[in-house]
N, C-alpha and C. Protein backbone atom coordinates (compact mmCIF):
# COMPACT_ATOMS: atom_id res chain seq x y z
N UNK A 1 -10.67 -14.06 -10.94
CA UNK A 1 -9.80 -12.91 -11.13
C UNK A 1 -10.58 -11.64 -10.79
N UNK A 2 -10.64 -10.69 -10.19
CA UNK A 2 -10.90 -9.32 -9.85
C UNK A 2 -11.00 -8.46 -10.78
N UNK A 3 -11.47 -7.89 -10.79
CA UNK A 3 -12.30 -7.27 -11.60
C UNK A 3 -12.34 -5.29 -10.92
N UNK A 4 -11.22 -4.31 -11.53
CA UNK A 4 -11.06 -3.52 -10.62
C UNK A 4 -12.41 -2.66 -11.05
N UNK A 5 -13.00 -2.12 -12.31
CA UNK A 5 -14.11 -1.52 -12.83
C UNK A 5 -15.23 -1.87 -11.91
N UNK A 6 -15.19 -3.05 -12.19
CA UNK A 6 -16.53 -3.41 -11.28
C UNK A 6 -16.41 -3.34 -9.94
N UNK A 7 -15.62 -3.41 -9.14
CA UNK A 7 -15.36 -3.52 -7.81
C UNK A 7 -15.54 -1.90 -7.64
N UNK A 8 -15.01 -0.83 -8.34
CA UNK A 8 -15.32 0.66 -8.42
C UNK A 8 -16.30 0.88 -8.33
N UNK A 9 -17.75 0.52 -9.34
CA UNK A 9 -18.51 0.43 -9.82
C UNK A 9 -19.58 0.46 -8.62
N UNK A 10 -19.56 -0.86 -7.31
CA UNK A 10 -19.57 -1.04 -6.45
C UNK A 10 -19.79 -0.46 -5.00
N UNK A 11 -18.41 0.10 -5.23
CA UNK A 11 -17.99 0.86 -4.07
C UNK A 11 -19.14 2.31 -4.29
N UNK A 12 -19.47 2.85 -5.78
CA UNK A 12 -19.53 4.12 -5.75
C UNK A 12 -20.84 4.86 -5.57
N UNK A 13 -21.77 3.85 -5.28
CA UNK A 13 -23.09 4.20 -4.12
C UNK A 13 -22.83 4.41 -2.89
N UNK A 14 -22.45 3.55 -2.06
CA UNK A 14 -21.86 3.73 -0.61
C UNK A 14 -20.93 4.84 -0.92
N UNK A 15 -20.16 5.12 -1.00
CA UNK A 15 -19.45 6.36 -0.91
C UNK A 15 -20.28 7.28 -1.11
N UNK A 16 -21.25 7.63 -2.05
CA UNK A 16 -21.53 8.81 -2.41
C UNK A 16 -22.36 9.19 -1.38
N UNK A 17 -23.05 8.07 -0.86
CA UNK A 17 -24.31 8.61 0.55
C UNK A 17 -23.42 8.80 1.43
N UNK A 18 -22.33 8.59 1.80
CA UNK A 18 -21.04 8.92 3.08
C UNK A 18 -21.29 10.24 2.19
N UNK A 19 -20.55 10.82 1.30
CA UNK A 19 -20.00 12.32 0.96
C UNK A 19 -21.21 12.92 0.99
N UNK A 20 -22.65 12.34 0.49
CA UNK A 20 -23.22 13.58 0.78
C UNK A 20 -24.16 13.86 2.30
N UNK A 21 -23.73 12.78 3.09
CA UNK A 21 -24.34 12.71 4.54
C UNK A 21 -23.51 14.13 4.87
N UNK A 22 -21.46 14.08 4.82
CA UNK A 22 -20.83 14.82 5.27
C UNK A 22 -21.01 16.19 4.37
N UNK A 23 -21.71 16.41 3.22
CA UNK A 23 -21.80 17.97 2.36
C UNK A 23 -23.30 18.49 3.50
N UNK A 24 -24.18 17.64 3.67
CA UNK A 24 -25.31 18.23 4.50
C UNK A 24 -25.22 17.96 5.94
N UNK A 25 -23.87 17.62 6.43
CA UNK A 25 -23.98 18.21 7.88
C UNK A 25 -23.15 19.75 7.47
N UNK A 26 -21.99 19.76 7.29
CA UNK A 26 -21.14 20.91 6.95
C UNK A 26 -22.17 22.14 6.24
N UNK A 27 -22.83 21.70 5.53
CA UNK A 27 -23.97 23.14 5.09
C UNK A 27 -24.84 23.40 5.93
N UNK A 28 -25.20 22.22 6.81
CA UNK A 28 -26.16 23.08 8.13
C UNK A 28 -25.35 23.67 9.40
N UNK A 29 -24.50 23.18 9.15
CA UNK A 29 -23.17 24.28 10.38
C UNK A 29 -22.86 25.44 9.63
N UNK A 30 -23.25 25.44 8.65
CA UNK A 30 -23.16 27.16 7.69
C UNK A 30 -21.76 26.95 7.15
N UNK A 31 -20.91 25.98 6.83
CA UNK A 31 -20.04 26.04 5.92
C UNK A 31 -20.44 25.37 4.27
N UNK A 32 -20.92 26.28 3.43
CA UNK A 32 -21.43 25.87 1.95
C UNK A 32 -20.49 25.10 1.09
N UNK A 33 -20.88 24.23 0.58
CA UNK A 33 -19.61 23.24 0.04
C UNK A 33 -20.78 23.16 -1.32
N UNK A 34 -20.06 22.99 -2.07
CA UNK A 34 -19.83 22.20 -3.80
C UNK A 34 -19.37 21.23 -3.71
N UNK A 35 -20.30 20.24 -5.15
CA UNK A 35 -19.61 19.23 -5.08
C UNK A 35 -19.32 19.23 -6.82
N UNK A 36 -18.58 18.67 -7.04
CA UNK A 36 -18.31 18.68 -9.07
C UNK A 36 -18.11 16.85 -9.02
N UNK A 37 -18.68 16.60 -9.87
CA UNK A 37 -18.07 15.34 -10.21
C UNK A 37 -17.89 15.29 -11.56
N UNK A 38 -16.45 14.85 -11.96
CA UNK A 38 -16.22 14.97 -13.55
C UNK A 38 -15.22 13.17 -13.78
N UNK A 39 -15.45 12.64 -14.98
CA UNK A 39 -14.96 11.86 -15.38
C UNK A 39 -13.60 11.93 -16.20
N UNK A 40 -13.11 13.12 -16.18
CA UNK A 40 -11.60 12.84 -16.95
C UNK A 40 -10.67 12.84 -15.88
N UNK A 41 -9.23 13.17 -16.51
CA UNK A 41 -7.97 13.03 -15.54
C UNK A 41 -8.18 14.02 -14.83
N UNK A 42 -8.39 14.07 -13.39
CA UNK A 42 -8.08 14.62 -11.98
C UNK A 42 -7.24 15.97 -12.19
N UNK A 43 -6.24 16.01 -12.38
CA UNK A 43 -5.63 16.96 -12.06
C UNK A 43 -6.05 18.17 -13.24
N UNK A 44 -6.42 18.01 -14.39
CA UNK A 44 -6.44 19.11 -15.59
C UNK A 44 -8.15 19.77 -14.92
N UNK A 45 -8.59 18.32 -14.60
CA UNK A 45 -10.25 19.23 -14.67
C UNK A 45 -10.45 19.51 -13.23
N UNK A 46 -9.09 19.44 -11.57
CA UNK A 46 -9.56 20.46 -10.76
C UNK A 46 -9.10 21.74 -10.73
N UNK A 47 -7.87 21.51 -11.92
CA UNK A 47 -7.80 22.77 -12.33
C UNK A 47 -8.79 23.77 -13.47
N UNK A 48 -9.16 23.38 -13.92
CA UNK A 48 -10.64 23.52 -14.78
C UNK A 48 -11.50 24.45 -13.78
N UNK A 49 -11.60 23.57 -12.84
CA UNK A 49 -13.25 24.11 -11.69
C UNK A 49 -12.52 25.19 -11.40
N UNK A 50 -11.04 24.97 -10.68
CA UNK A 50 -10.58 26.27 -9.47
C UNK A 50 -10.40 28.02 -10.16
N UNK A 51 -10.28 27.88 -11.88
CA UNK A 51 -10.45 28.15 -13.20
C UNK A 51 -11.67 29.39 -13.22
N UNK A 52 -12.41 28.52 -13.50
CA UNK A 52 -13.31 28.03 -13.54
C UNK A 52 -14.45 28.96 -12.62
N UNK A 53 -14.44 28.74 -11.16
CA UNK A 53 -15.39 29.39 -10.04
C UNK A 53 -14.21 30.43 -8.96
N UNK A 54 -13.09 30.53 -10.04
CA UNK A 54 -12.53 31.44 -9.19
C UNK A 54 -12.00 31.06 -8.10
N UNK A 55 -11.89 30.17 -7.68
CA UNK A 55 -11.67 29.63 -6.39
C UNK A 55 -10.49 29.89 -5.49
N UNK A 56 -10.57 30.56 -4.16
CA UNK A 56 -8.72 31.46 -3.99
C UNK A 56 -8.61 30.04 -3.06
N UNK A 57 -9.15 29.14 -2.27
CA UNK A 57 -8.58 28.16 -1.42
C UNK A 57 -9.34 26.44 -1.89
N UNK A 58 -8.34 25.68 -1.86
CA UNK A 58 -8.73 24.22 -2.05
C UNK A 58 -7.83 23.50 -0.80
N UNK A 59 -8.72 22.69 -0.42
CA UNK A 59 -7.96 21.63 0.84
C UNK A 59 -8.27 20.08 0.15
N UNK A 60 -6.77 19.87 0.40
CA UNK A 60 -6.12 18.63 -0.06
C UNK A 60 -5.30 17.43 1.02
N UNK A 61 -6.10 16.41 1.42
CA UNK A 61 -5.65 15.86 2.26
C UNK A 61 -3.99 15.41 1.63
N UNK A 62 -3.59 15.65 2.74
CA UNK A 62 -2.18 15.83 3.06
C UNK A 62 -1.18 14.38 3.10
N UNK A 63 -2.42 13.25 3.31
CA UNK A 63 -1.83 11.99 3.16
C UNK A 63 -1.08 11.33 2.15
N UNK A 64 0.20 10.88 1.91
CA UNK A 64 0.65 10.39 0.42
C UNK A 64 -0.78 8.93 0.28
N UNK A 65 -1.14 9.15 -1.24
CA UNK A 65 -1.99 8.32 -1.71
C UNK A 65 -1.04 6.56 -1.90
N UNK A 66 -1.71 5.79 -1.19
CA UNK A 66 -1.68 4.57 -2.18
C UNK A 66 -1.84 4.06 -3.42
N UNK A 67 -1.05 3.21 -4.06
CA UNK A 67 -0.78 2.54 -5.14
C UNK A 67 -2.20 2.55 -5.39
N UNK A 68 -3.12 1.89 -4.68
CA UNK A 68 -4.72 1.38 -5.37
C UNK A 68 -5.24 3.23 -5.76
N UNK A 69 -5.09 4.16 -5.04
CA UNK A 69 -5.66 5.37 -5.20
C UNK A 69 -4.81 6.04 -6.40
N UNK A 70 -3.42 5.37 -6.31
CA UNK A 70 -2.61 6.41 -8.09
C UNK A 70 -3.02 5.70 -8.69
N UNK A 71 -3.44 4.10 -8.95
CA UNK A 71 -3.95 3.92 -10.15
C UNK A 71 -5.23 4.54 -10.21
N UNK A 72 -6.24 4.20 -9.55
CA UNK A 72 -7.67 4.73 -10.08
C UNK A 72 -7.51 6.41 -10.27
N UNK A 73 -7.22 7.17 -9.54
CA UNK A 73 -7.00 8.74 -9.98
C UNK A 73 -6.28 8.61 -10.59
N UNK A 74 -4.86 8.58 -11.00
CA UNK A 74 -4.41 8.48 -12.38
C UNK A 74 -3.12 9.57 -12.03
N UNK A 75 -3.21 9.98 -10.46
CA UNK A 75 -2.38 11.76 -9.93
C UNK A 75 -2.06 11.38 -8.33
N UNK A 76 -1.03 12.29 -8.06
CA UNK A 76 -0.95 12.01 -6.91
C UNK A 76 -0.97 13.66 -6.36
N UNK A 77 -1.36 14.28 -5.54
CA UNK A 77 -1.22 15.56 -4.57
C UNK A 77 -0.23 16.15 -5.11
N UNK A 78 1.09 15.49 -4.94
CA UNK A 78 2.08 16.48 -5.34
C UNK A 78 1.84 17.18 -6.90
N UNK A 79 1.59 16.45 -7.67
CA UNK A 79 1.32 17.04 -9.23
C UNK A 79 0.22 18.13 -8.92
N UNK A 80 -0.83 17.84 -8.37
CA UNK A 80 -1.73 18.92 -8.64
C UNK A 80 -1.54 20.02 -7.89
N UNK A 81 -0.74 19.69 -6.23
CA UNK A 81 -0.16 21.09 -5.74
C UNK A 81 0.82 21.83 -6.20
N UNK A 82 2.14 21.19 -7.10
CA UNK A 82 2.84 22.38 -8.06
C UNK A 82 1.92 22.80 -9.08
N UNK A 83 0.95 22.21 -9.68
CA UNK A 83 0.13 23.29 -10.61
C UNK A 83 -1.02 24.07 -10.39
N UNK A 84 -1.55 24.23 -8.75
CA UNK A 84 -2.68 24.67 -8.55
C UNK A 84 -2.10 26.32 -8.26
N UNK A 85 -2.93 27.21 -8.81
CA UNK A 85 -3.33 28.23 -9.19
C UNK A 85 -3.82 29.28 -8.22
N UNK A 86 -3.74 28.22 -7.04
CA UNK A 86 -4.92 29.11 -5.59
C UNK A 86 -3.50 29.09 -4.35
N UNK A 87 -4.06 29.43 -3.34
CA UNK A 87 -3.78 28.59 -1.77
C UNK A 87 -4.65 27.32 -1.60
N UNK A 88 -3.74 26.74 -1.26
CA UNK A 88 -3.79 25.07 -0.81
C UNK A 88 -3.63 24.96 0.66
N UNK A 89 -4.63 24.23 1.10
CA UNK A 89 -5.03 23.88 2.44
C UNK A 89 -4.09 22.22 2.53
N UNK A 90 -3.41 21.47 3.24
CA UNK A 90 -3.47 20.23 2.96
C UNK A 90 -3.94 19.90 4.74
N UNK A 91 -4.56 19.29 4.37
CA UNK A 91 -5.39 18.72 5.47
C UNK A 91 -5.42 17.40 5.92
């Protein structure tokens, strides 16, 4: 039987050297990026950061999420774009 924690668990080395290969090409082309990583529900705590650091623009890929991605985030785009606080990029 599968095991979705652990299979997360997994995945979340390889991903992180992908995201931060792509944060240190984008900062040596002179676009400065942040990264936050937080463990609660998605949508309260990117509203938190945008809050938070002031933030007037966030880009949000534009793709509707899959079933495997609403369960593990817990949100889908549309929820957090009627409550975000800024301009929204969807990308």
């Amino acid at each position: 039987m599968p095991n979705q924690d652990k299979d997360y668990q997994n995945l979340l080395p390889k991903s992180q050297l992908q995201l931060d290969d792509i944060i240190a090409n984008e900062n040596k082309g002179g676009m400065h990026i942040d990264e936050f990583k937080r463990e609660e529900e998605p949508t309260s705590e990117i509203l938190a950061i945008v809050k938070e650091r002031k933030i007037d623009l966030i880009v949000i890929l534009a793709y509707e999420e899959g079933r495997l991605e609403q369960f593990l985030f817990g949100c889908s785009n549309a929820e957090q774009i009627r409550k975000m606080q800024c301009s929204i990029l969807l990308a």
